[in-house]
Protein backbone atom coordinates (compact mmCIF):
# COMPACT_ATOMS: atom_id res chain seq x y z
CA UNK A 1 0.00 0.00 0.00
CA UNK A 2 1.49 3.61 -0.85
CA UNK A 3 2.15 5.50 1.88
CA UNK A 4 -0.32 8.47 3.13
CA UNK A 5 -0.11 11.41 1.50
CA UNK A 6 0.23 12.94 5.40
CA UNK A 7 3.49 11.03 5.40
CA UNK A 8 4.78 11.96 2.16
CA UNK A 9 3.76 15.79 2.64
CA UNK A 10 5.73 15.54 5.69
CA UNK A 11 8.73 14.78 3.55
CA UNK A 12 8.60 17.19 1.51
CA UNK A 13 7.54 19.80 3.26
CA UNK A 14 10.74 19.10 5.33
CA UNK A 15 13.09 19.87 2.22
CA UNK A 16 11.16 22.35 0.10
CA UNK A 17 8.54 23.73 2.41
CA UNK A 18 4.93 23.34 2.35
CA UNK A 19 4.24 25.97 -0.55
CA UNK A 20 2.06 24.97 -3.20
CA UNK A 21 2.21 26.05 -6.34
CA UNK A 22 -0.79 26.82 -8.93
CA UNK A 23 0.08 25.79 -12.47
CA UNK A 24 -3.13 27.22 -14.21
CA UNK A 25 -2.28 28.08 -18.01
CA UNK A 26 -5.12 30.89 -18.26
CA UNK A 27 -5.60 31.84 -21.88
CA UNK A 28 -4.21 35.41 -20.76
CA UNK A 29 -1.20 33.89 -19.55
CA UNK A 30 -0.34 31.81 -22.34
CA UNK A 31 -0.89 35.04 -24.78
CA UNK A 32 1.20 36.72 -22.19
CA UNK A 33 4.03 34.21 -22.35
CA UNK A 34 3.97 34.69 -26.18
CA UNK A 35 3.11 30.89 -26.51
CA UNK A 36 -0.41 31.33 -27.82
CA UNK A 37 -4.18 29.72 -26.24
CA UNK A 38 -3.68 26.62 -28.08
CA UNK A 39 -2.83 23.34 -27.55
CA UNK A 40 0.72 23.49 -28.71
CA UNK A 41 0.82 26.87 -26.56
CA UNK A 42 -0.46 24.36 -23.61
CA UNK A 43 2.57 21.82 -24.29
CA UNK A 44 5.18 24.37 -24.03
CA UNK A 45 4.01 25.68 -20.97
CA UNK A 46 3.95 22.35 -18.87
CA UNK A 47 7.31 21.65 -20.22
CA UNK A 48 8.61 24.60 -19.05
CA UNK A 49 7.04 24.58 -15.69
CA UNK A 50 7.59 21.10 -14.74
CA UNK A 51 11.43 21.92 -15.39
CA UNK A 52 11.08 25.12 -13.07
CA UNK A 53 9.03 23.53 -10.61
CA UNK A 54 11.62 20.10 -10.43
CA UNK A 55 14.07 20.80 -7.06
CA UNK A 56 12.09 23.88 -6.65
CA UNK A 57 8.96 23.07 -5.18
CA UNK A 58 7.87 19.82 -3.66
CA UNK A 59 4.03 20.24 -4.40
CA UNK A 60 2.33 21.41 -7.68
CA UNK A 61 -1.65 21.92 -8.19
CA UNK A 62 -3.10 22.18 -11.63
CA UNK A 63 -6.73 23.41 -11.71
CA UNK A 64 -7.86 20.88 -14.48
CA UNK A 65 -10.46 23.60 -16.36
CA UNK A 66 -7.12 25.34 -18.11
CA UNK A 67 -6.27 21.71 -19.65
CA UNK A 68 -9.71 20.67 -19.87
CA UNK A 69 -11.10 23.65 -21.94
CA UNK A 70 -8.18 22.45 -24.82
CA UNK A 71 -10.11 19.44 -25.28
CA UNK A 72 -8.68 16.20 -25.65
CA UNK A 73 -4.82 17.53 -25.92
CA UNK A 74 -5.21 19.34 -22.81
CA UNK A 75 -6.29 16.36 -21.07
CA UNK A 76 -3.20 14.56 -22.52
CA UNK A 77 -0.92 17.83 -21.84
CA UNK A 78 -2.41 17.90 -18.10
CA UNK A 79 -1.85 13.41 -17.91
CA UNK A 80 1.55 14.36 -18.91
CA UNK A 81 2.03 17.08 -16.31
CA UNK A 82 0.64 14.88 -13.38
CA UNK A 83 2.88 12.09 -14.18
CA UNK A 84 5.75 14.00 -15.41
CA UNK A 85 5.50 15.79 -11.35
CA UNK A 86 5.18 12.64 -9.64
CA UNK A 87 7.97 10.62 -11.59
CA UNK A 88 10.73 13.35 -10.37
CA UNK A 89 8.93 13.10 -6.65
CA UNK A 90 6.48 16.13 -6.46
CA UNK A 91 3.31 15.84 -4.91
CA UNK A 92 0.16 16.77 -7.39
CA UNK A 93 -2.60 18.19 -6.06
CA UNK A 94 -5.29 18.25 -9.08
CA UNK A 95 -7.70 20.93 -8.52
CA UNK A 96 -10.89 19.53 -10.29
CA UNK A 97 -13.90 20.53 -6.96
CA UNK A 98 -15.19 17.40 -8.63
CA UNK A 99 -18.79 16.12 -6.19
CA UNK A 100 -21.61 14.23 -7.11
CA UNK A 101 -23.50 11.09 -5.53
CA UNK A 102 -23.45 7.17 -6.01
CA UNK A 103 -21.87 5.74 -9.12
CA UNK A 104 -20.38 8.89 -10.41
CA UNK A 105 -18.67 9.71 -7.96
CA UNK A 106 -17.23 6.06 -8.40
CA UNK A 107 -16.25 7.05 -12.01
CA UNK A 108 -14.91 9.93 -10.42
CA UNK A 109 -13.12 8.77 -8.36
CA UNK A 110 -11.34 5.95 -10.31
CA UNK A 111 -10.03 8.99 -12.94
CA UNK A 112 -8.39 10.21 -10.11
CA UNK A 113 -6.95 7.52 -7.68
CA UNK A 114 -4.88 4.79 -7.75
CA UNK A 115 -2.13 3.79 -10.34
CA UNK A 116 -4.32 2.67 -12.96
CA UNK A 117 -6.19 6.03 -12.51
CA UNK A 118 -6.11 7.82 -15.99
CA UNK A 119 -5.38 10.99 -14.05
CA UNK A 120 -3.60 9.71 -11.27
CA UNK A 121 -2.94 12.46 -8.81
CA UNK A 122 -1.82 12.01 -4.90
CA UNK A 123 -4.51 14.34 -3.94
CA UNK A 124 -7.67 16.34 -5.28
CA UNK A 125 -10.33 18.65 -4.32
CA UNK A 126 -13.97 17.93 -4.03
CA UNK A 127 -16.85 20.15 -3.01
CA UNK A 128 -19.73 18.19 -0.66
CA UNK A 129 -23.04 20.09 -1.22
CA UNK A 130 -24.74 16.99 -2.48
CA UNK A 131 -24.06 15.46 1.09
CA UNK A 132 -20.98 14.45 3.02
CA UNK A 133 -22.04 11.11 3.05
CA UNK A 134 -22.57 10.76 -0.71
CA UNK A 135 -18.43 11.26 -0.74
CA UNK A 136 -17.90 7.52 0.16
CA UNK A 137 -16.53 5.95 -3.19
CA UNK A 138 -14.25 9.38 -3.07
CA UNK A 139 -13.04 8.31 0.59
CA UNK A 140 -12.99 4.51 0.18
CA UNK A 141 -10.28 5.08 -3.38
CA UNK A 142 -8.44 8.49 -1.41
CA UNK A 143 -7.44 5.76 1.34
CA UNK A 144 -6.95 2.77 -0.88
CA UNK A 145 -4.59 4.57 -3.17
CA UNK A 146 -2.65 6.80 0.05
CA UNK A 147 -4.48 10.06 -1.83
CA UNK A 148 -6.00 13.21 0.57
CA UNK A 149 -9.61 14.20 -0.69
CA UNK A 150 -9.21 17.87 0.14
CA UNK A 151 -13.11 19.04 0.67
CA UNK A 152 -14.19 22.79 0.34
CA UNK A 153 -15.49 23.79 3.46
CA UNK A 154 -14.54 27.62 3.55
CA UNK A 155 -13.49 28.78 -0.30
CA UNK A 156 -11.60 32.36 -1.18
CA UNK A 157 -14.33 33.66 -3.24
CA UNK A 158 -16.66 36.23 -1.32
CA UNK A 159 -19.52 34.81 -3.12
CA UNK A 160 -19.01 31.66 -0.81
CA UNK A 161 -19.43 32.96 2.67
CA UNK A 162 -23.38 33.32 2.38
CA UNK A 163 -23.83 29.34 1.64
CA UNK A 164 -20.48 28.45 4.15
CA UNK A 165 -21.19 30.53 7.00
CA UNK A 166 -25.49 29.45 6.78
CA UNK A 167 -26.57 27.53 10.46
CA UNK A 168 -28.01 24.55 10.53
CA UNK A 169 -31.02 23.30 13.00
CA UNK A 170 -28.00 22.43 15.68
CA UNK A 171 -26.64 26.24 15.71
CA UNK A 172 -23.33 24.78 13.52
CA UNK A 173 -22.05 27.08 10.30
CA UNK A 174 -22.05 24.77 7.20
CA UNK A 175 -18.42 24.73 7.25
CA UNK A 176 -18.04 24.01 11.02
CA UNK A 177 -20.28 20.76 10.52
CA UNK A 178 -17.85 19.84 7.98
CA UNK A 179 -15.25 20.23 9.63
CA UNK A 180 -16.84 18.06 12.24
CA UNK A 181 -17.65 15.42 10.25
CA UNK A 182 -13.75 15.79 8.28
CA UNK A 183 -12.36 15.20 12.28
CA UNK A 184 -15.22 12.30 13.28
CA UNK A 185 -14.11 9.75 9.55
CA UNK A 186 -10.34 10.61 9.96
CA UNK A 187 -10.79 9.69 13.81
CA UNK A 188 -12.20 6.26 12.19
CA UNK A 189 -9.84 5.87 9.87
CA UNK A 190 -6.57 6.92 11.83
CA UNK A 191 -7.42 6.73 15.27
CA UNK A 192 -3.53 8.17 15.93
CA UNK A 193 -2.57 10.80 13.44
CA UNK A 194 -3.94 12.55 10.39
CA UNK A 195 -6.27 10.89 8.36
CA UNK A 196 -6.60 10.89 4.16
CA UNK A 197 -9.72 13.35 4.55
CA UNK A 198 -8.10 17.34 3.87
CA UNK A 199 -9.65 20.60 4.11
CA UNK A 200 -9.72 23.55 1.80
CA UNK A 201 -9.73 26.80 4.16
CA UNK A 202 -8.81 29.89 2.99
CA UNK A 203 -7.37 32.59 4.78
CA UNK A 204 -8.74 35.45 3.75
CA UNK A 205 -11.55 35.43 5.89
CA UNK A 206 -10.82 34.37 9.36
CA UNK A 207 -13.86 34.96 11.52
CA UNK A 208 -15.14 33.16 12.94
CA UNK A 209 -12.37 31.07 14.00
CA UNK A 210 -12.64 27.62 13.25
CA UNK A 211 -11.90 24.79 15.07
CA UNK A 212 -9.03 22.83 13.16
CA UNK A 213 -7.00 20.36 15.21
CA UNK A 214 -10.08 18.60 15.40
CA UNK A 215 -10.53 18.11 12.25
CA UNK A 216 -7.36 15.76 12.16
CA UNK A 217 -6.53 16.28 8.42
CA UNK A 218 -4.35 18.48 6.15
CA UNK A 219 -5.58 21.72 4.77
CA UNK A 220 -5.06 23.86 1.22
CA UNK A 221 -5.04 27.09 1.89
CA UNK A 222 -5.92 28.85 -1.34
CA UNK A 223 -5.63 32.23 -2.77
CA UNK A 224 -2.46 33.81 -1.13
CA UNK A 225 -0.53 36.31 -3.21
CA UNK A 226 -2.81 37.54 -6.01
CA UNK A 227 -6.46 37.18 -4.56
CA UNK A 228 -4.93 38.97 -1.62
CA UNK A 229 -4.11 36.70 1.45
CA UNK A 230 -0.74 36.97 2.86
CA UNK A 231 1.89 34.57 4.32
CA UNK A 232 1.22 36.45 7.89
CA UNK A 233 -2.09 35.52 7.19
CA UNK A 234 -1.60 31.89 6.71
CA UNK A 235 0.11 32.04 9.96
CA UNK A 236 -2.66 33.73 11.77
CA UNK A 237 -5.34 31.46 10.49
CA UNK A 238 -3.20 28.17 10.82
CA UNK A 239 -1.76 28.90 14.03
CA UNK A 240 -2.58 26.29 15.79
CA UNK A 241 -1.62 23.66 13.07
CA UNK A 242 0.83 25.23 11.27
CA UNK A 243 2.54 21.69 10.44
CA UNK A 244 -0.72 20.84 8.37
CA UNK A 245 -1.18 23.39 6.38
CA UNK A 246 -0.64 23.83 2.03
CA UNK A 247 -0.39 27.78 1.23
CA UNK A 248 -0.91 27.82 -2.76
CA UNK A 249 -0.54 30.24 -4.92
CA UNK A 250 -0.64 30.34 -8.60
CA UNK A 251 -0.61 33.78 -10.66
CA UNK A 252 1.45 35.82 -8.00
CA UNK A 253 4.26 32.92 -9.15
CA UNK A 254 3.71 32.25 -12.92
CA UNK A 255 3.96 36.27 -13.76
CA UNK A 256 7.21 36.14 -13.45
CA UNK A 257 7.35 33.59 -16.69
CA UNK A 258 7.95 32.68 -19.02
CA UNK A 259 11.91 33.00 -17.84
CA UNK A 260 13.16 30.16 -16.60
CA UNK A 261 15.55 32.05 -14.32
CA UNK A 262 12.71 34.38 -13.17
CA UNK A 263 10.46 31.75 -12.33
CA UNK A 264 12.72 29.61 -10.25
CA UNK A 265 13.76 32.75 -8.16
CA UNK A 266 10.32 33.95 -7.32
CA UNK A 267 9.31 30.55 -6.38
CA UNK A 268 12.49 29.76 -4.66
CA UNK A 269 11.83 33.13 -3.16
CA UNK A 270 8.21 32.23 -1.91
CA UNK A 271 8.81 28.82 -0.91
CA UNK A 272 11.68 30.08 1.76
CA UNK A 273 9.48 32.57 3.02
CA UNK A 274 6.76 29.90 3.70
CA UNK A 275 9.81 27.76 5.54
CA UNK A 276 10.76 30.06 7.56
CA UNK A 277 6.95 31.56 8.52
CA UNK A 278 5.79 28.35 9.31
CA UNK A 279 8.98 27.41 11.21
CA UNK A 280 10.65 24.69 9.37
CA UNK A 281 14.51 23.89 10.20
């Protein structure tokens, strides 16, 4: 069996740091970069990221609509990408908010996990507003395969916070009840560390505080640089569980492309910054 992703994030969070970073080829950037929005334009952008990201960064995340809206090459360009990142011992993180119920989630879920996955990736984000329940066949193949299933509970967009921060009939904000029932499976599942169920929490908007060593899983914290949250704030918000968390960021890096050199110092630059904020010898 593969080892948890917990385990392995330790790892390489040890030698690179826990920063994340974003590849997400927006047709803007690729005119930017002078490579063109096409699918040839696509190709020479993984290429040259993968070769940036390589001793740079120990965890990528590609949000799979930039390959997916190429059509079939993109979803070859982004298979490449995912296996071309794991084979020189990144961590993916393949941002797809993927969530459904029963059988489809099945088929989701076998895309995604597992070695004969066609999109094999060591971890991936799903949103649960069909039911945290209906997320079994996602859970049963995240633990099977050593993946994290890294759930949406409080998102960067503003637009979010009306359906997040709703109460239920026991008094609990959407997001605290799933972060409850994140902490209550991964108690199941790993009675003595962290278990394969994540959490997406962004820290732009901290209050109310939520409870997160309870929750006993890993957490992507999205949006810092560009949509505005800062490496002070991932320390504020993660405070307690600073060991746990997955800053990403994703524009603030790749505008300093499409120069090798460039690139590799900004994220160089970034990911020390995150080691040392988040105190890693």
């Amino acid at each position: 069996m593969t080892e948890p992703f917990a385990a392995r994030f330790a790892a390489v969070r040890d030698r690179y740091g826990p920063l994340v970073w974003g590849l997400d080829p927006s047709a803007a950037l690729l005119e930017t970069w002078g490579f063109g929005d096409t699918a040839d334009g696509l190709d020479r952008f993984a290429d040259l990221v993968i070769d940036v990201a390589i001793g740079t960064v120990g965890l990528v995340k590609p949000q799979s609509a930039f390959y997916e809206r190429h059509g079939w090459r993109g979803i070859q360009t982004l298979q490449r990408l995912l296996r071309s990142a794991r084979a020189a011992g990144m961590l993916t993180i393949l941002d797809v908010k993927r969530g459904d119920i029963g059988t489809t989630n099945e088929a989701y879920a076998d895309a995604f996990f597992g070695a004969d996955a066609p999109l094999e990736a060591d971890a991936v984000t799903v949103h649960p507003y069909l039911g945290f329940d209906a997320m079994h066949a996602f859970v049963r193949h995240a633990r099977e395969a050593g993946s994290c299933l890294l759930v949406v509970a409080r998102s960067s967009n503003p637009e979010g916070r009306s359906i997040q921060s709703a109460r239920g009939e026991d008094g609990r904000t959407v997001e605290e009840a799933l972060l409850r029932s994140i902490g209550e499976l991964n108690a199941a599942l790993v009675p003595d560390g962290i278990g394969p169920i994540g959490a997406v929490i962004a820290p732009h908007n901290i209050e109310p505080t939520l409870d997160l060593l309870a929750a006993r899983s890993l957490f992507l914290a999205p949006g810092v640089g560009t949509q505005g949250a800062s490496c002070a704030d991932v320390v504020r918000t993660f405070a307690a569980c600073l060991d746990r968390v997955m800053p990403s960021a994703s524009r603030s890096l790749l505008s300093s492309g499409p120069d090798k050199n460039a690139l590799r110092d900004t994220a160089t630059k970034w990911a020390s910054e995150f080691k040392q904020a988040l105190s890693i010898a």
